[in-house]
Protein backbone atom coordinates (compact mmCIF):
# COMPACT_ATOMS: atom_id res chain seq x y z
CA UNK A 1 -18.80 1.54 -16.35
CA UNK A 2 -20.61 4.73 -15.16
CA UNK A 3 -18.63 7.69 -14.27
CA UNK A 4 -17.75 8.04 -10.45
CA UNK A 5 -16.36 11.43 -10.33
CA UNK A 6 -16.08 14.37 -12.45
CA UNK A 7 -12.96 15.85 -11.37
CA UNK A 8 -9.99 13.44 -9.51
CA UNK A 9 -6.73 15.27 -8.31
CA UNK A 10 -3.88 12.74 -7.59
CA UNK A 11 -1.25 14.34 -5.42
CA UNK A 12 1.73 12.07 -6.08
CA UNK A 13 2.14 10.04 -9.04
CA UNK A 14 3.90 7.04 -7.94
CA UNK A 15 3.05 3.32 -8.49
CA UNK A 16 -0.81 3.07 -6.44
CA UNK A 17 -1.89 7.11 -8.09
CA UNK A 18 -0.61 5.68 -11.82
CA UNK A 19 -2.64 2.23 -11.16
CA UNK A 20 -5.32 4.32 -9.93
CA UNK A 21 -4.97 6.74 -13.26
CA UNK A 22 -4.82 3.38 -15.81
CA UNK A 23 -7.73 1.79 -13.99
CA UNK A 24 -10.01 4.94 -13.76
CA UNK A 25 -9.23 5.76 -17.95
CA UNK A 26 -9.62 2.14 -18.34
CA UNK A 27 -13.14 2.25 -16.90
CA UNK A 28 -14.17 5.33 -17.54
CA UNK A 29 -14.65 6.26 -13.79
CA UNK A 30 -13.88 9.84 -13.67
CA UNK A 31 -13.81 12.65 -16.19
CA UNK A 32 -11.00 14.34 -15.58
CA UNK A 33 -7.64 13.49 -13.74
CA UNK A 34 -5.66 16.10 -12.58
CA UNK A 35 -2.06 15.08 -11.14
CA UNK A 36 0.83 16.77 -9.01
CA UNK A 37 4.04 15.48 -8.11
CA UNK A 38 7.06 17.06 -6.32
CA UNK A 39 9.68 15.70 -8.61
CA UNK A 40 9.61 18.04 -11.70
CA UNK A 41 11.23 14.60 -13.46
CA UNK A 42 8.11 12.48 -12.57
CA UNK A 43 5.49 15.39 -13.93
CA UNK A 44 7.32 15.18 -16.88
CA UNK A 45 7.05 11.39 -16.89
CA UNK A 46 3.05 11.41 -16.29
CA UNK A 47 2.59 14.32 -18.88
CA UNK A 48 4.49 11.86 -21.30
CA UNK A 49 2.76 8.75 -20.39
CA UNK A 50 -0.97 9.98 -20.55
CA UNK A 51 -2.56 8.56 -17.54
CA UNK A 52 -3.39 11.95 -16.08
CA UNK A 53 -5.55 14.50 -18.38
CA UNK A 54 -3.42 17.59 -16.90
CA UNK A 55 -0.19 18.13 -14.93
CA UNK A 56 -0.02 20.70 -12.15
CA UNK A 57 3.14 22.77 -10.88
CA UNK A 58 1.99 23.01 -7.39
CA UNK A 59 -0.60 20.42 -5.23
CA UNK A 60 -3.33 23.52 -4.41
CA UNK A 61 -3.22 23.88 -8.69
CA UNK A 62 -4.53 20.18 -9.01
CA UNK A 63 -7.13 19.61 -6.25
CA UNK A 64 -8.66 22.91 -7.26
CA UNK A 65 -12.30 22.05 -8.31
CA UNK A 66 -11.76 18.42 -7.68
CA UNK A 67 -14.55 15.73 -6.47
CA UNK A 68 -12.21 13.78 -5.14
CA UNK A 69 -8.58 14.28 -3.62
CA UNK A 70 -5.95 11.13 -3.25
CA UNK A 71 -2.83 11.49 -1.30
CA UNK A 72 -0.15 9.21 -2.97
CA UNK A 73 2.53 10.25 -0.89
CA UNK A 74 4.78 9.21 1.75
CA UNK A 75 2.69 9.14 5.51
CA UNK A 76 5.60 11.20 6.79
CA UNK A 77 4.39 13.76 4.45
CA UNK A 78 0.55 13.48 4.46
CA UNK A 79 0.02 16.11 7.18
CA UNK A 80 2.03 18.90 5.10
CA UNK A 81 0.56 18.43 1.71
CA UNK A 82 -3.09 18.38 3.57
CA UNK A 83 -2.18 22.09 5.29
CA UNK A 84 -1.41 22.77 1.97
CA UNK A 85 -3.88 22.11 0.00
CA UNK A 86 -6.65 22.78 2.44
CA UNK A 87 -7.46 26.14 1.80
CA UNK A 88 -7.75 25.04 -1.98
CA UNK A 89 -10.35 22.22 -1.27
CA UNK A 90 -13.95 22.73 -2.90
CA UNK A 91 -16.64 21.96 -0.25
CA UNK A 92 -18.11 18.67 -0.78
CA UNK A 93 -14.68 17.13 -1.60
CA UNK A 94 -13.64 13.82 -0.56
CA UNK A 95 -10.19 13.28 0.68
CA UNK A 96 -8.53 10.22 0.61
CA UNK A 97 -5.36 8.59 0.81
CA UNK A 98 -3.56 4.96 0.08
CA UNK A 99 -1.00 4.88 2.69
CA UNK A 100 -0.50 1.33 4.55
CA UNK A 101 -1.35 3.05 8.03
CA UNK A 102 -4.14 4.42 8.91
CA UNK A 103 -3.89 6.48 12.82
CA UNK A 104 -0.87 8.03 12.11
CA UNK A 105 -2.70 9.90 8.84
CA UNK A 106 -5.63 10.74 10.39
CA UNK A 107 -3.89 11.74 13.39
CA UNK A 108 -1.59 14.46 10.72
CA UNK A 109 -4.37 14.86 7.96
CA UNK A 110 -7.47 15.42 10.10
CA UNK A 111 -6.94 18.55 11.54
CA UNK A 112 -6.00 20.73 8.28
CA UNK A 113 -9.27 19.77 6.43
CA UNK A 114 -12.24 22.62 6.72
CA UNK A 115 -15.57 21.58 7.57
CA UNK A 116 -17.42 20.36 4.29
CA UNK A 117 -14.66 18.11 3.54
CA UNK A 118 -15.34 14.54 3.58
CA UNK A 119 -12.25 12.81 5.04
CA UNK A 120 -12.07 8.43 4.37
CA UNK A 121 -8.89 7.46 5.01
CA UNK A 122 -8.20 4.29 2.89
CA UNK A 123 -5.73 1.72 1.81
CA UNK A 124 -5.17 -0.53 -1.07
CA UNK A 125 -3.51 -3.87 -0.07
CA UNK A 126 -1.80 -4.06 -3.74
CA UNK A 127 1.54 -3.59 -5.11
CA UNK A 128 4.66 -4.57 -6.51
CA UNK A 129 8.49 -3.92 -5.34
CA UNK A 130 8.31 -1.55 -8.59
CA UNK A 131 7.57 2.55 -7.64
CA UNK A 132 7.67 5.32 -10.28
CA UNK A 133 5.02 6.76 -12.88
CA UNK A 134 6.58 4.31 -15.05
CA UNK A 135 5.83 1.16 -12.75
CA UNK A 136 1.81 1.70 -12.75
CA UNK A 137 -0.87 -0.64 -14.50
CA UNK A 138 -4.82 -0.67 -14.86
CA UNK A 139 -4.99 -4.46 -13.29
CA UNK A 140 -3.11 -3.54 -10.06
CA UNK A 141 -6.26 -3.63 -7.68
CA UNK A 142 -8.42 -6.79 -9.27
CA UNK A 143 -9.40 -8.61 -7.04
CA UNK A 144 -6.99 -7.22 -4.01
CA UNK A 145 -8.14 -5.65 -0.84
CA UNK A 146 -9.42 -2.51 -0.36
CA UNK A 147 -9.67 -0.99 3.15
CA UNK A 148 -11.46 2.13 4.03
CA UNK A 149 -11.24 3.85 7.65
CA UNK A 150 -13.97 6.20 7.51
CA UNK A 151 -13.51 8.60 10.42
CA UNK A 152 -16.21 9.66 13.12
CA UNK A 153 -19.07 10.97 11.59
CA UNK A 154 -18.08 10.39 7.65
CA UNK A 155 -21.19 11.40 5.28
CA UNK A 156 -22.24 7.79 3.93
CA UNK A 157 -22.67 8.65 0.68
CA UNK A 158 -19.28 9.93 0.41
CA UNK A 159 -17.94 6.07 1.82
CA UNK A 160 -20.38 4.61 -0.78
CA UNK A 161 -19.01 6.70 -3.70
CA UNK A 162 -15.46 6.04 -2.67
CA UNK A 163 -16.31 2.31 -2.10
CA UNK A 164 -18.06 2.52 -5.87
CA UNK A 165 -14.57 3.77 -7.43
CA UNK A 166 -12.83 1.20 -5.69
CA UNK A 167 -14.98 -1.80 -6.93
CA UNK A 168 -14.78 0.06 -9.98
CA UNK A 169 -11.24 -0.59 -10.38
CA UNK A 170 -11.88 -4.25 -9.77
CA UNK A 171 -11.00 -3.71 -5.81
CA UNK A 172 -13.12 -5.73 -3.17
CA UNK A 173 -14.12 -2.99 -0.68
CA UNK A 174 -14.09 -3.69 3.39
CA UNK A 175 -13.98 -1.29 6.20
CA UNK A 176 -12.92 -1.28 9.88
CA UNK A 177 -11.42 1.30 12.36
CA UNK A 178 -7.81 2.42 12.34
CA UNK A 179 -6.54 1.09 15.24
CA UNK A 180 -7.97 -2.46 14.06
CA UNK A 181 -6.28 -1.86 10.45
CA UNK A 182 -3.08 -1.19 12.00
CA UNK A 183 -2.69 -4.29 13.55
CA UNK A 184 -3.54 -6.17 10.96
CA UNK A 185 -1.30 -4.59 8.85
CA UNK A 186 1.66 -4.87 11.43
CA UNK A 187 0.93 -8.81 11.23
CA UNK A 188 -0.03 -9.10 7.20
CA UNK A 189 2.34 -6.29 5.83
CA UNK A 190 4.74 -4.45 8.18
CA UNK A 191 6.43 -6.94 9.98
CA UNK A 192 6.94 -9.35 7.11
CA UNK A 193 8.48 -6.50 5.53
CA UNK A 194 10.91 -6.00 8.34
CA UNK A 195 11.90 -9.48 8.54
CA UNK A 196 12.92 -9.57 5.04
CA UNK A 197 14.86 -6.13 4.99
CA UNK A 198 16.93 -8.05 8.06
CA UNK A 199 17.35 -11.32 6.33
CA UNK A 200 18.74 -9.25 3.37
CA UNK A 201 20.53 -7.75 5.35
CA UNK A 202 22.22 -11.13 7.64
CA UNK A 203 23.08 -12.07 4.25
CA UNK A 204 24.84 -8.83 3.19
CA UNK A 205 27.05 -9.01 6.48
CA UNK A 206 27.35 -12.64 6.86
CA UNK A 207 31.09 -12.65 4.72
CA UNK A 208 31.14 -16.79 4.92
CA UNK A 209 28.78 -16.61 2.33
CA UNK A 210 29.81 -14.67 -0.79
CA UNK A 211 27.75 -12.30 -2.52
CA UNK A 212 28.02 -13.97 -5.87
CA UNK A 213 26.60 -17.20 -3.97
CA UNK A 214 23.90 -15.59 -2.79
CA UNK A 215 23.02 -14.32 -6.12
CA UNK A 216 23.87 -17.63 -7.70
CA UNK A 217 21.36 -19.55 -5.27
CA UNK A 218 18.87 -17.26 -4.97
CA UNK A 219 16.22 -19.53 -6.57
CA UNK A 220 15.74 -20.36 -3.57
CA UNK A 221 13.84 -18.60 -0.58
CA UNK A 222 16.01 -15.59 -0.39
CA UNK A 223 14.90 -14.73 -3.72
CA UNK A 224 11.02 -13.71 -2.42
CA UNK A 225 13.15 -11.90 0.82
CA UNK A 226 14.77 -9.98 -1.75
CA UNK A 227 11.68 -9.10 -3.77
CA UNK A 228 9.79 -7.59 -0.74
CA UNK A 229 12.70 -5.93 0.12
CA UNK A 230 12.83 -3.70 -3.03
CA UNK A 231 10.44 -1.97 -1.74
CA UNK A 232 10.58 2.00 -1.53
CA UNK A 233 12.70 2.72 1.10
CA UNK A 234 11.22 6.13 1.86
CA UNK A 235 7.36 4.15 2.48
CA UNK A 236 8.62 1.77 4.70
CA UNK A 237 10.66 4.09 7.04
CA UNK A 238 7.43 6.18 7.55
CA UNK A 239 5.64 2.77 8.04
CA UNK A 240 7.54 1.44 10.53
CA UNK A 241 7.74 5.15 12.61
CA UNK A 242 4.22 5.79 12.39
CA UNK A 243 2.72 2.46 13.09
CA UNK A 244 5.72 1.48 16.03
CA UNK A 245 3.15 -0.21 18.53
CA UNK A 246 1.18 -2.23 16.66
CA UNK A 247 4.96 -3.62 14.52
CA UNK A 248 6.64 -3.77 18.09
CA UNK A 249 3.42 -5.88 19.78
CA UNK A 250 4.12 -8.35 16.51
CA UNK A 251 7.36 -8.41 16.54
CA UNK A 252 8.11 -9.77 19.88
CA UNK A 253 5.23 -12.26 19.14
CA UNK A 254 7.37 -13.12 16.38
CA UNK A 255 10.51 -13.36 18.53
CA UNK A 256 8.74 -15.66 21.35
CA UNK A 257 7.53 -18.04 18.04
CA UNK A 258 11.02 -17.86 16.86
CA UNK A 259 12.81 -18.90 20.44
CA UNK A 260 10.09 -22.32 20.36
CA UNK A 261 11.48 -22.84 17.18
CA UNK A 262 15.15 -22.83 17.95
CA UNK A 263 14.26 -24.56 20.81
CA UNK A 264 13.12 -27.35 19.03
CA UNK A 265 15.84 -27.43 16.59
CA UNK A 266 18.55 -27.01 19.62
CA UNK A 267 16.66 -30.48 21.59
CA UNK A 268 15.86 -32.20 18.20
CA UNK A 269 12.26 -31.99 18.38
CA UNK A 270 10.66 -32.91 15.26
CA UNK A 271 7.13 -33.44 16.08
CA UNK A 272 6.94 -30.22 17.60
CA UNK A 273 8.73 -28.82 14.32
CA UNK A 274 6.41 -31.06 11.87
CA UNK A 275 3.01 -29.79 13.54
CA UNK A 276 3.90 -26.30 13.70
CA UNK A 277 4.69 -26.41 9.72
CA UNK A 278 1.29 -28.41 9.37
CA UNK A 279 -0.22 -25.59 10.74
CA UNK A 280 1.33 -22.74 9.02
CA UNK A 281 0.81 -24.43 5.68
CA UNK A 282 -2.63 -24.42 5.71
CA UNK A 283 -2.41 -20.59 5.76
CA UNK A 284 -0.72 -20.58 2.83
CA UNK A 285 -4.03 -22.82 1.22
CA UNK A 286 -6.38 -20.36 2.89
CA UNK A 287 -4.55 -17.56 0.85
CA UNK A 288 -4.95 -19.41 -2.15
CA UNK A 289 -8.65 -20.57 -1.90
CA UNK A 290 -9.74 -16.58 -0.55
CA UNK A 291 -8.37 -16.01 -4.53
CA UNK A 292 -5.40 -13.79 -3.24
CA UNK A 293 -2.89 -15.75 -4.93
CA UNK A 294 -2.37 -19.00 -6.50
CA UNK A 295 -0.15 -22.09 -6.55
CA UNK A 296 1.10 -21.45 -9.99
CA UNK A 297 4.78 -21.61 -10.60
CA UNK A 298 6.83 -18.84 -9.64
CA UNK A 299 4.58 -17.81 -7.05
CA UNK A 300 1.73 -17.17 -9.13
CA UNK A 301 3.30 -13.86 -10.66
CA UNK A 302 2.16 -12.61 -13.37
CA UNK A 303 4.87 -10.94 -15.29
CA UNK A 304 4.32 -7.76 -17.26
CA UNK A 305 6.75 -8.27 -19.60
C-alpha cells in the first residue's frame, strides 16, 4: 500500500498505538514512527520489540516534525499531554486520538492545539482484555469499526487522509458527532463493561459460592464477564467519569429492562420471558451477518497463540 504519512508520533505505546505500529510497518503506511511512553519500562519494551523506528524520552521529543500525532493514553490524561506537546506541533499536523469517548477529549484537547493544527478526534472499536507494548498485533483493526469525530470546521483533506490510514490498516471508516458517539458507546461499550465489572464482582462477595467453584464452572457465562472485565482498569475509570450522562441515561434503561424481567420471573411469565429472548437473539445474528463476529466455537476468538 502507498505511504500515508511521512512522519507518525505515537504518544503512548499501549495495546491500540502497538496495533497501530504492526499494522502501519505491515503496510507500509508511514515512513517513520516515532513513539513516547511515560513508563521508562514500556520504552524499553517498544525499543526491544521494533514496532516503532525511534524511542523518545519526553512526548514534545516524538511529535516534533510529525504528520500525524496519536494520543494512546488514558482520557483523564489527554488534556495534559496536548498542553504539552502543543508548542512542539509542526503546522499542518493532524492530531488524533483512540480513546472510547469522544466530548470529554475534545472538551480537554481542543483548547491547547494552535491554529494550523488539524484536530479529528477518533476511536477504534477494537481490542482485547490484553494492554501493554507486548499485547499489540498488525490484524487488530480488520474489519472493526473505526469512528472519527471531526470537530467544527476540520480541513477535509486532513479527515480523508486520516480515514485513508485507517482503511489502510484494514479498519472500516464512519463518522458522526461526539455527542451521538457517546451514546452509542454508553449502550455498545460502556455499560456492558460496567455490568460485567459488577457481576464479577456479586460473585467475588457472594461467599455461598466458593471461589474455586466459580473458577471450576466458569465455562459457562461468567467466563465472557470475566474476560471483559480484564480490561485496564485505569481506561475504564476515565470512561465511566468522562462519559457519566450518556452511561447513567443507559443504565437506568437497563435497570427498568431488568425490573420487567424479574417481574416476569417473580409471576412466572414465560411468554413474556420467551419473546423478549426471541428478540434479543436476533441481535446477536445481526452481529454476526454485519461480519463483526461469528458463530464459531468459543465465541469466534481467534487465539494468538
Amino acid at each position: 500500500m502507498a505511504q500515508v504519512y511521512e512522519r507518525v508520533a505515537l504518544i503512548g505505546l499501549g495495546l491500540i498505538a502497538g496495533s497501530m505500529a504492526h499494522a502501519m510497518k505491515r503496510r507500509g503506511l508511514a515512513g517513520h514512527i516515532a513513539g513516547y511512553a511515560r513508563s521508562a519500562e514500556t520504552r524499553a519494551a517498544a525499543a526491544q520489540i521494533g514496532f516503532v523506528d525511534s524511542v523518545h524520552d519526553s512526548a514534545a521529543e516524538a511529535v516534533a516534525g510529525a504528520d500525524l500525532v496519536v494520543l494512546a493514553v488514558p482520557v483523564g490524561a489527554m488534556g495534559a499531554v496536548a498542553e504539552e506537546i502543543a508548542p512542539f506541533l509542526k503546522a499542518g499536523v493532524t492530531v488524533t486520538d483512540v480513546g472510547s469517548v469522544k466530548q470529554a477529549v475534545i472538551d480537554a484537547v481542543g483548547p491547547h492545539l494552535p491554529e494550523g493544527v488539524h484536530f479529528i478526534p477518533g476511536h477504534p472499536l477494537a481490542g482485547t482484555e490484553h494492554s501493554g507494548p507486548y499485547s499489540g498485533f498488525a490484524t487488530l483493526f480488520e474489519n472493526r469499526w473505526w469512528l472519527l469525530t471531526p470537530v467544527e470546521g476540520s480541513d477535509a483533506d486532513a479527515v480523508a487522509r486520516l480515514s485513508a490510514l485507517c482503511t489502510g490498516m484494514g479498519a472500516n471508516v464512519d463518522t458522526m458527532d461526539a455527542p451521538h458517539h457517546d451514546l452509542v458507546l454508553a449502550v455498545v461499550s460502556h455499560t456492558p463493561h460496567l455490568i460485567a465489572y459488577t457481576m464479577v464482582g456479586v460473585a467475588d462477595h457472594l461467599r455461598r459460592v466458593s471461589q474455586t467453584e466459580v473458577i471450576k464452572y466458569s465455562a459457562s457465562g461468567f467466563r465472557d464477564f470475566t474476560r471483559i472485565a480484564a480490561s485496564d482498569p485505569t481506561m475504564w475509570r476515565d470512561v465511566f467519569l468522562t462519559n457519566k450522562e450518556a452511561t447513567l441515561d443507559i443504565l437506568g434503561r437497563f435497570t427498568e429492562e431488568l425490573f420487567v424481567l424479574q417481574r416476569a420471573i417473580r409471576m412466572g411469565d414465560g411468554p413474556l420471558l420467551h419473546e423478549y429472548f426471541t428478540r434479543t437473539r436476533a441481535i446477536r445474528r445481526g452481529i454476526i451477518e454485519a461480519g463483526q463476529d461469528t458463530d464459531a466455537p468459543d465465541f469466534g476468538r481467534v487465539r494468538k497463540d
